[in-house]
PDB file of N, CA and C in Angstrom:
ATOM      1  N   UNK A   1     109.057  61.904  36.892  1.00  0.00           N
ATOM      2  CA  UNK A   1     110.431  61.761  36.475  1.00  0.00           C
ATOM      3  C   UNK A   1     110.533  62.118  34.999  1.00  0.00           C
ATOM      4  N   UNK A   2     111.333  63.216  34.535  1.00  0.00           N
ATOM      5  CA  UNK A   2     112.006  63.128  33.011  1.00  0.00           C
ATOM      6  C   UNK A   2     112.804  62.596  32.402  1.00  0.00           C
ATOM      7  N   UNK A   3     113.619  61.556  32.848  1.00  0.00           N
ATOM      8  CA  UNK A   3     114.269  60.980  32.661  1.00  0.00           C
ATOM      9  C   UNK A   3     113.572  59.877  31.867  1.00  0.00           C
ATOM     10  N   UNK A   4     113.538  59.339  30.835  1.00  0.00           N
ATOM     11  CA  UNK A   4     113.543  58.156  30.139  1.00  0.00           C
ATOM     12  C   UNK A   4     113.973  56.806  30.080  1.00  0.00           C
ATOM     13  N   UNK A   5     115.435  56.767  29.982  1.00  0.00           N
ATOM     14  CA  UNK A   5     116.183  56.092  29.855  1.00  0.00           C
ATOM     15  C   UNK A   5     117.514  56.196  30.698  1.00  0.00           C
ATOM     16  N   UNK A   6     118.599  54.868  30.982  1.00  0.00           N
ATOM     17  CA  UNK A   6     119.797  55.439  31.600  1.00  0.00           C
ATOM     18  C   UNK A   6     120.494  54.432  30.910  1.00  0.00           C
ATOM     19  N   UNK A   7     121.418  54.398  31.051  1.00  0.00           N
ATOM     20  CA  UNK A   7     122.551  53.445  30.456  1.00  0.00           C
ATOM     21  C   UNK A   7     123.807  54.096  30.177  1.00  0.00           C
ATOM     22  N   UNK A   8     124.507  52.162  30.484  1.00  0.00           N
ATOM     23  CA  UNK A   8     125.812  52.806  30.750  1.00  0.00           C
ATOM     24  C   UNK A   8     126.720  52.382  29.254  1.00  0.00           C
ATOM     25  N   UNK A   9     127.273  52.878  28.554  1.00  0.00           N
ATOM     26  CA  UNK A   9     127.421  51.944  27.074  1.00  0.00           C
ATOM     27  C   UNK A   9     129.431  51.816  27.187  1.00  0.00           C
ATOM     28  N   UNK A  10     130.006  50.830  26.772  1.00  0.00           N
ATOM     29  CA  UNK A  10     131.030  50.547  26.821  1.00  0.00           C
ATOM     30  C   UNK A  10     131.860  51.306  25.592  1.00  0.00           C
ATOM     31  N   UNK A  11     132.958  51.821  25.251  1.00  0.00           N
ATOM     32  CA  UNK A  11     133.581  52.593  23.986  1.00  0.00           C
ATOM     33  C   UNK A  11     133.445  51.558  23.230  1.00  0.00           C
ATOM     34  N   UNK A  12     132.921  50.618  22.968  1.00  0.00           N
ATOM     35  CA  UNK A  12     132.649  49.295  21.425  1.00  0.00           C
ATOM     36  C   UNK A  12     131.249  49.858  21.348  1.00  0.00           C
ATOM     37  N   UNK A  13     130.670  50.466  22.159  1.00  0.00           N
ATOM     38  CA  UNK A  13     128.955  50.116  21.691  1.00  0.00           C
ATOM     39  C   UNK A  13     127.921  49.572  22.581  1.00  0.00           C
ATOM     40  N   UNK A  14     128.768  48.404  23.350  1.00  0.00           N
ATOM     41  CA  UNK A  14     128.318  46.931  23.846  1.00  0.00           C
ATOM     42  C   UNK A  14     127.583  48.034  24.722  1.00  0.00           C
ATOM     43  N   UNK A  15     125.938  47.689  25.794  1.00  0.00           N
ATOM     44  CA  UNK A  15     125.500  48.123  26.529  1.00  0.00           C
ATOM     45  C   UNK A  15     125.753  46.982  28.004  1.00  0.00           C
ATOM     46  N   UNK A  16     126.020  47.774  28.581  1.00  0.00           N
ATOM     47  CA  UNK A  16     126.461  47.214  29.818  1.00  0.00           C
ATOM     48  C   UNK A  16     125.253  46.973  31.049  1.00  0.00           C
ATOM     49  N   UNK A  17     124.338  48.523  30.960  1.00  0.00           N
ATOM     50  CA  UNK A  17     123.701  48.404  32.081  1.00  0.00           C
ATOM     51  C   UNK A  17     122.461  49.631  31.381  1.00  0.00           C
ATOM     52  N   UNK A  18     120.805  48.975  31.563  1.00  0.00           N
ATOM     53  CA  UNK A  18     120.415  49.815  30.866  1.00  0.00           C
ATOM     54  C   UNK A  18     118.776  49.778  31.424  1.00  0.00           C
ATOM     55  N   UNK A  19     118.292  50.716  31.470  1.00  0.00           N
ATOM     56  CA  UNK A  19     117.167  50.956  32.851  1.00  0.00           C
ATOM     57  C   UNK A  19     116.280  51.686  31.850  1.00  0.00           C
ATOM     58  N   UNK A  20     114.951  51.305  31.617  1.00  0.00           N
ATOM     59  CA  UNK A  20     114.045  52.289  31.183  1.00  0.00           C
ATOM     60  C   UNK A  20     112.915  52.551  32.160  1.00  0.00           C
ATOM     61  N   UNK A  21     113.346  53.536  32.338  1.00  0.00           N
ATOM     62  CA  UNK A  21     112.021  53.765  32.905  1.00  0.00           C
ATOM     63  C   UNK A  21     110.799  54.217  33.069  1.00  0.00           C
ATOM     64  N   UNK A  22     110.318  55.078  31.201  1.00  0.00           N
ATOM     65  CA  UNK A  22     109.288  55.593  30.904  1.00  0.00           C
ATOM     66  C   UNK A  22     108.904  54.329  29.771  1.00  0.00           C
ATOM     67  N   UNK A  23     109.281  53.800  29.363  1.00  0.00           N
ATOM     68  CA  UNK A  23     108.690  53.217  28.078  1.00  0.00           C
ATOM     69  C   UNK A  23     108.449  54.206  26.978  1.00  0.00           C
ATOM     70  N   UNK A  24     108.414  55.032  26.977  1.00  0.00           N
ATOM     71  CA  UNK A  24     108.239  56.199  25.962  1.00  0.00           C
ATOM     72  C   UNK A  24     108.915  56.205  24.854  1.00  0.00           C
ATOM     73  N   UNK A  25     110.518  56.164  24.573  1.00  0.00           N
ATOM     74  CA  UNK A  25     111.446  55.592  23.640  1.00  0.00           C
ATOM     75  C   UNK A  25     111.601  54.474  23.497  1.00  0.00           C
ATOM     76  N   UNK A  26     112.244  53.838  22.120  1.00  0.00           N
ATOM     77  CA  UNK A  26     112.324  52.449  21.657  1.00  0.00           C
ATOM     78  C   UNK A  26     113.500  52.001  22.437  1.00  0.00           C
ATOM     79  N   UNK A  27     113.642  51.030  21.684  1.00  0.00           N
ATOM     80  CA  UNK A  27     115.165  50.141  21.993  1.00  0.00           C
ATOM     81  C   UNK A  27     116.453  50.798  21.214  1.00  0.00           C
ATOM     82  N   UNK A  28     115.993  51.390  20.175  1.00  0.00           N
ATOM     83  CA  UNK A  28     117.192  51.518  18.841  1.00  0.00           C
ATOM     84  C   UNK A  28     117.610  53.107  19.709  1.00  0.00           C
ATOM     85  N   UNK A  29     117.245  53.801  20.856  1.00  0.00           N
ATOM     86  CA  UNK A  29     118.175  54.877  20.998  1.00  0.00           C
ATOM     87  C   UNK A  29     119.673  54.654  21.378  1.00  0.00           C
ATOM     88  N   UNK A  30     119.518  53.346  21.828  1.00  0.00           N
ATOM     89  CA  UNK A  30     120.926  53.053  22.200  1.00  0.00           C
ATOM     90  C   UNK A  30     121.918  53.161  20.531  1.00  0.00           C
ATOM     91  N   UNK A  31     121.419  52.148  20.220  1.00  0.00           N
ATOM     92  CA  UNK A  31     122.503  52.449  18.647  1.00  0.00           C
ATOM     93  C   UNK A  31     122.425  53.864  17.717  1.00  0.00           C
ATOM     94  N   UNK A  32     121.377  54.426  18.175  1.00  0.00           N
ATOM     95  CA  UNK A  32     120.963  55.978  17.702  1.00  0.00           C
ATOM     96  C   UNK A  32     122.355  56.976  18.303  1.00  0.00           C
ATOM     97  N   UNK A  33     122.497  56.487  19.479  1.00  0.00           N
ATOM     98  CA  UNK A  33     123.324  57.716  20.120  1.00  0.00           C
ATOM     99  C   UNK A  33     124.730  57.204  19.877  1.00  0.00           C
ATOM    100  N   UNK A  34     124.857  55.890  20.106  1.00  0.00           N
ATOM    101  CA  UNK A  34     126.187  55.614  19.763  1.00  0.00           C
ATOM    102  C   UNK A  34     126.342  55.863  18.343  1.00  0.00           C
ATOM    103  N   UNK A  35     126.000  55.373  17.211  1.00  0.00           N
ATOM    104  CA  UNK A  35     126.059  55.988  16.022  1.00  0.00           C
ATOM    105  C   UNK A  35     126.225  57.481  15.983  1.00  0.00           C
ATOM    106  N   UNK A  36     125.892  58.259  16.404  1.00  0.00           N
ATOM    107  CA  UNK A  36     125.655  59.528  16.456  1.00  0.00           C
ATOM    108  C   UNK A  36     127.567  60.082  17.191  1.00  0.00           C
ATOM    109  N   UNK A  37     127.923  59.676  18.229  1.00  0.00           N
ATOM    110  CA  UNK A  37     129.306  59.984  18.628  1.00  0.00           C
ATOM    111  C   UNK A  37     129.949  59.427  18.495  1.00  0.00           C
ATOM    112  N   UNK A  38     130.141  57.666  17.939  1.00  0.00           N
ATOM    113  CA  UNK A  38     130.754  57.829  16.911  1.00  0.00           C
ATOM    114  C   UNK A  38     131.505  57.900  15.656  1.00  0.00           C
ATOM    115  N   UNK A  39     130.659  58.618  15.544  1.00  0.00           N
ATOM    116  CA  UNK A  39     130.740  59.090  13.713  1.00  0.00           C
ATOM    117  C   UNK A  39     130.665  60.649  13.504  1.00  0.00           C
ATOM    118  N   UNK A  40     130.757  61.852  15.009  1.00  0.00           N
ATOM    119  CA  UNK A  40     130.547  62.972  14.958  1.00  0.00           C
ATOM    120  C   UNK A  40     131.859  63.660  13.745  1.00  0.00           C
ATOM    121  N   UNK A  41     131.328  64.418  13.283  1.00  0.00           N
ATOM    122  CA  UNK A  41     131.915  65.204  12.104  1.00  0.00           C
ATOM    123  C   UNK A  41     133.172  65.703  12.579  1.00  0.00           C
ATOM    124  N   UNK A  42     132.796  66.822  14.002  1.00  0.00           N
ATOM    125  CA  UNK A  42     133.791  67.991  13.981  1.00  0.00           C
ATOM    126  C   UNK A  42     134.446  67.924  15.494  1.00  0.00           C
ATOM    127  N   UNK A  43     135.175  66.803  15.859  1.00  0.00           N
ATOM    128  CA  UNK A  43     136.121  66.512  16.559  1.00  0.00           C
ATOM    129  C   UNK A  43     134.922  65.487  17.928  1.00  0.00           C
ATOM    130  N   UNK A  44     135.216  66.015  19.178  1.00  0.00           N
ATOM    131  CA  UNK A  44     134.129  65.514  20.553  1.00  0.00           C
ATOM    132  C   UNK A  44     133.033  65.985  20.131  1.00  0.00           C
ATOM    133  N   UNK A  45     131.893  64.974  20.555  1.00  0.00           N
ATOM    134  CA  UNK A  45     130.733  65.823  20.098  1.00  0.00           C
ATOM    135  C   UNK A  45     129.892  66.479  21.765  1.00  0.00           C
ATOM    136  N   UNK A  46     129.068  67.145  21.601  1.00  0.00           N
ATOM    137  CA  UNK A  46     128.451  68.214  22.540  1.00  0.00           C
ATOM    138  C   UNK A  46     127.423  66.860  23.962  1.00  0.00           C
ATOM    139  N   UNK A  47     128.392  67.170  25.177  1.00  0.00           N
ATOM    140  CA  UNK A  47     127.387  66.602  26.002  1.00  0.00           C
ATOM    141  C   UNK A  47     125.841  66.282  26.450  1.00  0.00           C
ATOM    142  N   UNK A  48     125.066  67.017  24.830  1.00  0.00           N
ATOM    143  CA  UNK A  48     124.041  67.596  25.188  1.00  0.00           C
ATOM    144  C   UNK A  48     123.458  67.240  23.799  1.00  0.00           C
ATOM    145  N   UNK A  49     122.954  66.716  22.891  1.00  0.00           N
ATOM    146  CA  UNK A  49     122.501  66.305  21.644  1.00  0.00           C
ATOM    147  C   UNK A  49     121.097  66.178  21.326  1.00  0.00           C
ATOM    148  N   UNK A  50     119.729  66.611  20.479  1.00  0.00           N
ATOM    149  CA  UNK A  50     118.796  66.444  20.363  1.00  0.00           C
ATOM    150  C   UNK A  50     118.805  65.801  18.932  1.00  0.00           C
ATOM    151  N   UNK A  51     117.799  64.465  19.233  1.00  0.00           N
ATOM    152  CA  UNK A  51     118.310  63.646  17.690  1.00  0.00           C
ATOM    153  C   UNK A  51     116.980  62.850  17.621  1.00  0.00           C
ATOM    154  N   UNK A  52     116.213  63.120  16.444  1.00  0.00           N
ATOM    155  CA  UNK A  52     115.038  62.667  16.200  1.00  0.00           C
ATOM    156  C   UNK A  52     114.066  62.636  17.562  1.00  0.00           C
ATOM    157  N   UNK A  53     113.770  63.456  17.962  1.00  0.00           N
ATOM    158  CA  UNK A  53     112.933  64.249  19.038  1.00  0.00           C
ATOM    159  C   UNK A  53     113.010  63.511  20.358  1.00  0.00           C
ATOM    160  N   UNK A  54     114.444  63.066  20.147  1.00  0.00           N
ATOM    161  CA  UNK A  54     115.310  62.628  21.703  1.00  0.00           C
ATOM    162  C   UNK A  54     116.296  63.658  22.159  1.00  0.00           C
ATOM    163  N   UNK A  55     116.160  63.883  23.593  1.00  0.00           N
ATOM    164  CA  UNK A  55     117.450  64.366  24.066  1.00  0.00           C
ATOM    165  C   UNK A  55     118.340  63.387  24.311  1.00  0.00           C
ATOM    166  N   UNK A  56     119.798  63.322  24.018  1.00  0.00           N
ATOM    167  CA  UNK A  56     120.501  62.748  24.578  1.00  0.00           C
ATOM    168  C   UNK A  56     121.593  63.220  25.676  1.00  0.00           C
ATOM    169  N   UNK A  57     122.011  63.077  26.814  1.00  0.00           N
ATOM    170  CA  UNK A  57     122.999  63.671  27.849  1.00  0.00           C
ATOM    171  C   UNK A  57     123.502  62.887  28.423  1.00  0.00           C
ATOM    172  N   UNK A  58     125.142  63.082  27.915  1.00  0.00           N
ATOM    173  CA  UNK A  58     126.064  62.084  28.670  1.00  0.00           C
ATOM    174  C   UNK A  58     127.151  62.672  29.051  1.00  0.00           C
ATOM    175  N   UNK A  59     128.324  61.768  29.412  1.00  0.00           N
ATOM    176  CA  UNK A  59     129.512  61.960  30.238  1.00  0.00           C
ATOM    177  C   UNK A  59     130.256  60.570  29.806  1.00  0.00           C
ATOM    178  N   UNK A  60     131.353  60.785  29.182  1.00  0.00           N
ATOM    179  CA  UNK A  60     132.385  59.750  28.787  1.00  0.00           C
ATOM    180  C   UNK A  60     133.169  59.836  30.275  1.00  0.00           C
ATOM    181  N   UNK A  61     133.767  58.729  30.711  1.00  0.00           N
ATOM    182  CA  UNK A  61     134.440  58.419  31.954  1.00  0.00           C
ATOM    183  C   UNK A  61     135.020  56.864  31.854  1.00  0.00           C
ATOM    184  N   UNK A  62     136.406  57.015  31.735  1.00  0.00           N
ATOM    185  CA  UNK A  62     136.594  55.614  31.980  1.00  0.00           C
ATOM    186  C   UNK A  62     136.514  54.574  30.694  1.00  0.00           C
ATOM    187  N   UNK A  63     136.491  55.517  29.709  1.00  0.00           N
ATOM    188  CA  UNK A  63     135.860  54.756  28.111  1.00  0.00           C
ATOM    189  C   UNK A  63     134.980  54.290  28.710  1.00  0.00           C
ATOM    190  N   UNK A  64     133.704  54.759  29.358  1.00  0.00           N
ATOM    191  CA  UNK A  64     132.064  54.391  29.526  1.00  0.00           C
ATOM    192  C   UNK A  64     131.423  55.668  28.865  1.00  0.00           C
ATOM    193  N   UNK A  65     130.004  55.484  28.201  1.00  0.00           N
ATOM    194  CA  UNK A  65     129.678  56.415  28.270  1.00  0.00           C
ATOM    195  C   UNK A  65     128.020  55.664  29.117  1.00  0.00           C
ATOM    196  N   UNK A  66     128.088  57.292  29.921  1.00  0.00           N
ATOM    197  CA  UNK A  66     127.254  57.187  31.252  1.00  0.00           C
ATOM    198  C   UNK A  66     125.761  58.273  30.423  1.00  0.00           C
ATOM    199  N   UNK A  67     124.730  57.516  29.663  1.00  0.00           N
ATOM    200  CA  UNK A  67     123.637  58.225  29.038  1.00  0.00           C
ATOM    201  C   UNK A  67     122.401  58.253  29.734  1.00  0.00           C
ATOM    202  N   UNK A  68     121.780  59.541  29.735  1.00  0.00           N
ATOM    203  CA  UNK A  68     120.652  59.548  30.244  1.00  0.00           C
ATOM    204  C   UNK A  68     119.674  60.374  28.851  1.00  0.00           C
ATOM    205  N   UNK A  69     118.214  60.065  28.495  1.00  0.00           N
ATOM    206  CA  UNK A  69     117.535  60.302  27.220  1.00  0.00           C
ATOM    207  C   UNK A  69     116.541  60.301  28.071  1.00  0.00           C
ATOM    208  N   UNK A  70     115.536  61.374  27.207  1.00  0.00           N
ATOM    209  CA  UNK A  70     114.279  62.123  27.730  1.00  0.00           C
ATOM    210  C   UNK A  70     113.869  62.442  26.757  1.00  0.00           C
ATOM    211  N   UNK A  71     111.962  62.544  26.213  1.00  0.00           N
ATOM    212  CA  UNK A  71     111.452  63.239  25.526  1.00  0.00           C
ATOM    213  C   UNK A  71     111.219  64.996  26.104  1.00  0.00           C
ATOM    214  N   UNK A  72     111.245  65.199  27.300  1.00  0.00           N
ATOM    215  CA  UNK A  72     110.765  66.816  27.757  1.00  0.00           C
ATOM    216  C   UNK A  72     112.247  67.800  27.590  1.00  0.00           C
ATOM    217  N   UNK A  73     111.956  68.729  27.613  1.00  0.00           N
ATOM    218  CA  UNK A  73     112.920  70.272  27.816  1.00  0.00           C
ATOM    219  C   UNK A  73     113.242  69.878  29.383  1.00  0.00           C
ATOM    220  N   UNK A  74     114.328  69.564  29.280  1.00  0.00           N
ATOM    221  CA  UNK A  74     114.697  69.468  30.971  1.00  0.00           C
ATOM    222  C   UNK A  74     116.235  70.228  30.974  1.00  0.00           C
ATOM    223  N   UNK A  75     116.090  70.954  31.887  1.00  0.00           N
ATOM    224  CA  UNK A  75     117.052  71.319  32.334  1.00  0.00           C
ATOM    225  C   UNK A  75     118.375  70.683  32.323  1.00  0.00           C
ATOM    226  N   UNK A  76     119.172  70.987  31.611  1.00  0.00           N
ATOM    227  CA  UNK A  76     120.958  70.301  31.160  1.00  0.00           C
ATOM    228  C   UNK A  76     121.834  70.199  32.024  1.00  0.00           C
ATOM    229  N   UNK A  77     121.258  71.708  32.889  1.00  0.00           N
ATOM    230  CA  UNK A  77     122.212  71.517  34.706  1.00  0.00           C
ATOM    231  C   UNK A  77     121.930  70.619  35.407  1.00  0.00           C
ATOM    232  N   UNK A  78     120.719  70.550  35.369  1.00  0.00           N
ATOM    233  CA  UNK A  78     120.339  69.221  36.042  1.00  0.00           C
ATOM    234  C   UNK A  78     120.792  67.932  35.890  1.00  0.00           C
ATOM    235  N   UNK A  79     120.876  67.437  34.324  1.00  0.00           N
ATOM    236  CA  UNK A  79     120.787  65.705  34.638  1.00  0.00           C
ATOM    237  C   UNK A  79     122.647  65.711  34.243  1.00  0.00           C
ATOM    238  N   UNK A  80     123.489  67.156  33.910  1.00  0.00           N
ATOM    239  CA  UNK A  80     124.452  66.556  34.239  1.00  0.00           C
ATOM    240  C   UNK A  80     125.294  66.829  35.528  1.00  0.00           C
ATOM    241  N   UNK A  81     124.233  67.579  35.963  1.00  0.00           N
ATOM    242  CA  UNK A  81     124.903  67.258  38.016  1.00  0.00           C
ATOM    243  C   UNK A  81     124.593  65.920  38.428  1.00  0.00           C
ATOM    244  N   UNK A  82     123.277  65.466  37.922  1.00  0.00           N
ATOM    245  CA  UNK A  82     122.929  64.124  38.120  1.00  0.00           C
ATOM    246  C   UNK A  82     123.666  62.959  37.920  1.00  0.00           C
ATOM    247  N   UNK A  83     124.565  63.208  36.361  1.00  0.00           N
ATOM    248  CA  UNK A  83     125.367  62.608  35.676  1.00  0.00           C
ATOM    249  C   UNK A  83     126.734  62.611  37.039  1.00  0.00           C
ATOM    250  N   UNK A  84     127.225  63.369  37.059  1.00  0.00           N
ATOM    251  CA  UNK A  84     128.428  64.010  37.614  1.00  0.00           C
ATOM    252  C   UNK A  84     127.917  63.489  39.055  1.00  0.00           C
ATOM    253  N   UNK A  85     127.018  63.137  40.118  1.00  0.00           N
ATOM    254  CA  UNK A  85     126.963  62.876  41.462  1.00  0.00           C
ATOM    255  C   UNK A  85     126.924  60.959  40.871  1.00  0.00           C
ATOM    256  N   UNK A  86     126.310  60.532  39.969  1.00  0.00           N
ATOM    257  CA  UNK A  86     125.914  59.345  39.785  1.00  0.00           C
ATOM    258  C   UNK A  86     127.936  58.701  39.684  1.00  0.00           C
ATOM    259  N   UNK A  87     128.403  59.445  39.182  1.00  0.00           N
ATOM    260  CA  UNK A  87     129.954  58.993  38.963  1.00  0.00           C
ATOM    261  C   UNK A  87     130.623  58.789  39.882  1.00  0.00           C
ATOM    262  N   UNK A  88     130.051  60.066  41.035  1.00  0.00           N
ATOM    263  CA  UNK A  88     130.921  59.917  42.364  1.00  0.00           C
ATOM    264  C   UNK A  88     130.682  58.942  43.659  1.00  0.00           C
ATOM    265  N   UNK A  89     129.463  58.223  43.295  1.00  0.00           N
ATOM    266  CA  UNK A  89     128.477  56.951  43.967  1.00  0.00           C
ATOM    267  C   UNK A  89     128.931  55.669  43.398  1.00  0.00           C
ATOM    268  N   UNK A  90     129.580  55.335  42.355  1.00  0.00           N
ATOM    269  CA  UNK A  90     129.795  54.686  41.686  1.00  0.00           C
ATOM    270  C   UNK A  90     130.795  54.163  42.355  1.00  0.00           C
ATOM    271  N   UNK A  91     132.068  54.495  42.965  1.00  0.00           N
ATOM    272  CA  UNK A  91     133.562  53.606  43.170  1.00  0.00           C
ATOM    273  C   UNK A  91     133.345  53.557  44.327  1.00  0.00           C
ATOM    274  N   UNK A  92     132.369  53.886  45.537  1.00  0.00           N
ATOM    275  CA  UNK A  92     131.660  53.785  46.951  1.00  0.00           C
ATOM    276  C   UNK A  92     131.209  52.271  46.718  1.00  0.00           C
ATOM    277  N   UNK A  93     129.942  51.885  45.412  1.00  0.00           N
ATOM    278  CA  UNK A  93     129.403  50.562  45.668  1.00  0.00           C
ATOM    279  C   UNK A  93     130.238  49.679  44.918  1.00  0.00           C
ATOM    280  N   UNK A  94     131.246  50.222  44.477  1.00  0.00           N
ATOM    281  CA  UNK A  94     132.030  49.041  44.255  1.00  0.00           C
ATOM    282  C   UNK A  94     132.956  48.796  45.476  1.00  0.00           C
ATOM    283  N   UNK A  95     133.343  49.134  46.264  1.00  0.00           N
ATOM    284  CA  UNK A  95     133.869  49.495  47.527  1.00  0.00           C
ATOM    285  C   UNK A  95     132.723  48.008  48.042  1.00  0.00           C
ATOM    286  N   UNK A  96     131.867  48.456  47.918  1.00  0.00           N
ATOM    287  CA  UNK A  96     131.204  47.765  49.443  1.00  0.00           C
ATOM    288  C   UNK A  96     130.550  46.383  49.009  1.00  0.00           C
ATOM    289  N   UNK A  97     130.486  46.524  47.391  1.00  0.00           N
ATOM    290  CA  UNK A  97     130.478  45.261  46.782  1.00  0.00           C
ATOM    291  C   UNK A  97     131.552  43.662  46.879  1.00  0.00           C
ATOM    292  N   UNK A  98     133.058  44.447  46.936  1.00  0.00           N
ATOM    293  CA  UNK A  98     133.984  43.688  47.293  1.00  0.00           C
ATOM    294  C   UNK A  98     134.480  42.954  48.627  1.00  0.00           C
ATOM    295  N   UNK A  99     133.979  43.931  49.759  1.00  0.00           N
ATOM    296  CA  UNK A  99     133.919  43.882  50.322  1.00  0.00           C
ATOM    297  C   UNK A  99     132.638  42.994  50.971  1.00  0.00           C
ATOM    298  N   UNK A 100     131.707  42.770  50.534  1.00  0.00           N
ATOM    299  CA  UNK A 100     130.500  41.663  50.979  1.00  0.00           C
ATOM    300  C   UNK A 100     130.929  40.582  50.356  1.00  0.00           C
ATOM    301  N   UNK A 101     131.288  40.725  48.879  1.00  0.00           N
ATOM    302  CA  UNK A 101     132.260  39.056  48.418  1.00  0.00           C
ATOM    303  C   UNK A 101     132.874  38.808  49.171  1.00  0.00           C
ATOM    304  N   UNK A 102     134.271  39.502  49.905  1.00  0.00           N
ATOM    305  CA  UNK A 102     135.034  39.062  50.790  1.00  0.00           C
ATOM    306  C   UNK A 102     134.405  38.039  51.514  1.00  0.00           C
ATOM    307  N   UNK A 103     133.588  38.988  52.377  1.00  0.00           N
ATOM    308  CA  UNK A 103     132.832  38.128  53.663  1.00  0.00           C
ATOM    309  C   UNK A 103     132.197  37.191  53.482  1.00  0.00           C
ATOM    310  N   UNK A 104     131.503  37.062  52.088  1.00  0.00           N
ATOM    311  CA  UNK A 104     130.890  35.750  51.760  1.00  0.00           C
ATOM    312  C   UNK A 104     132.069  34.558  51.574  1.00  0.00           C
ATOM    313  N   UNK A 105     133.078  34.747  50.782  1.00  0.00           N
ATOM    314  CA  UNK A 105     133.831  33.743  50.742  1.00  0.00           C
ATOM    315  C   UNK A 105     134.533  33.287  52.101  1.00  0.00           C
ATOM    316  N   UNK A 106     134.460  34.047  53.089  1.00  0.00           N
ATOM    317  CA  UNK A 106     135.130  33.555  54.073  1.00  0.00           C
ATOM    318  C   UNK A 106     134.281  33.142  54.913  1.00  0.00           C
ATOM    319  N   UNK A 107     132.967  33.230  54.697  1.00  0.00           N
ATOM    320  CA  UNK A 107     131.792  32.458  55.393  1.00  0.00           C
ATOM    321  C   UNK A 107     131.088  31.045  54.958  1.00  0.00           C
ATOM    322  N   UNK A 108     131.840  31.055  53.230  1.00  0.00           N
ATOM    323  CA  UNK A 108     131.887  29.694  52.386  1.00  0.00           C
ATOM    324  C   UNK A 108     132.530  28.611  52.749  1.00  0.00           C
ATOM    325  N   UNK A 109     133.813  29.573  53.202  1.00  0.00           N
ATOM    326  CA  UNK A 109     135.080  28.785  53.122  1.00  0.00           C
ATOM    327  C   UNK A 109     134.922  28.101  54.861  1.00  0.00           C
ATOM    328  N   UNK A 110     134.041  28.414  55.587  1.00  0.00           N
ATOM    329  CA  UNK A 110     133.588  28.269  57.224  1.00  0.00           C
ATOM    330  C   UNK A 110     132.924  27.120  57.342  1.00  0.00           C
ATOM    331  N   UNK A 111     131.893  26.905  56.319  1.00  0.00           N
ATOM    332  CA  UNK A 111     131.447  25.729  56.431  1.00  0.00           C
ATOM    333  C   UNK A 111     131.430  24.744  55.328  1.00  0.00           C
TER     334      UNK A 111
END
């Protein structure tokens, strides 16, 4: 896997949801990248960022930003089709999430 890191960061900063899965990068890329967009100079900054021998690749959605970070040359088509299918999976498990609360509360409410 090239992938490093994933996380999902809220438009304050706050990290919401955050998966490492190489150990390879620190903790501080999170405030690395958010610092980095923002405070970008020259309007949106580029979905695609290399910053102290991190890649960074994201997708703002929803005031989330949806980050994935890697030390290798990986392909950009790649992790943002990855990015872009991971978005469209996303309102499915919330779908089926609400839907199992449902059933739990009415299986609470049973006995």
């Amino acid at each position: 896997m090239v992938i490093s890191q994933f996380y999902i960061l809220s438009s304050r900063g706050d990290t919401i949801i955050n998966r490492n899965f190489r150990s390879d990068i620190t903790k501080g890329s999170v405030e690395l990248f958010y610092r980095n967009v923002k405070y970008y100079k020259n309007g949106d900054p580029p979905p695609l960022f290399y910053l102290n021998g991190i890649n960074f690749i994201f997708i703002k959605n929803n005031n989330l930003y949806f980050v994935m970070t890697s030390l290798f040359n990986v392909s950009p088509s790649y992790l943002l089709e990855l990015l872009h299918r991971l978005l469209k999976i996303i309102p499915l498990i919330r779908i089926y999430f609400q839907r199992s609360i449902y059933k739990m509360k009415t299986s609470y409410y049973g006995l």
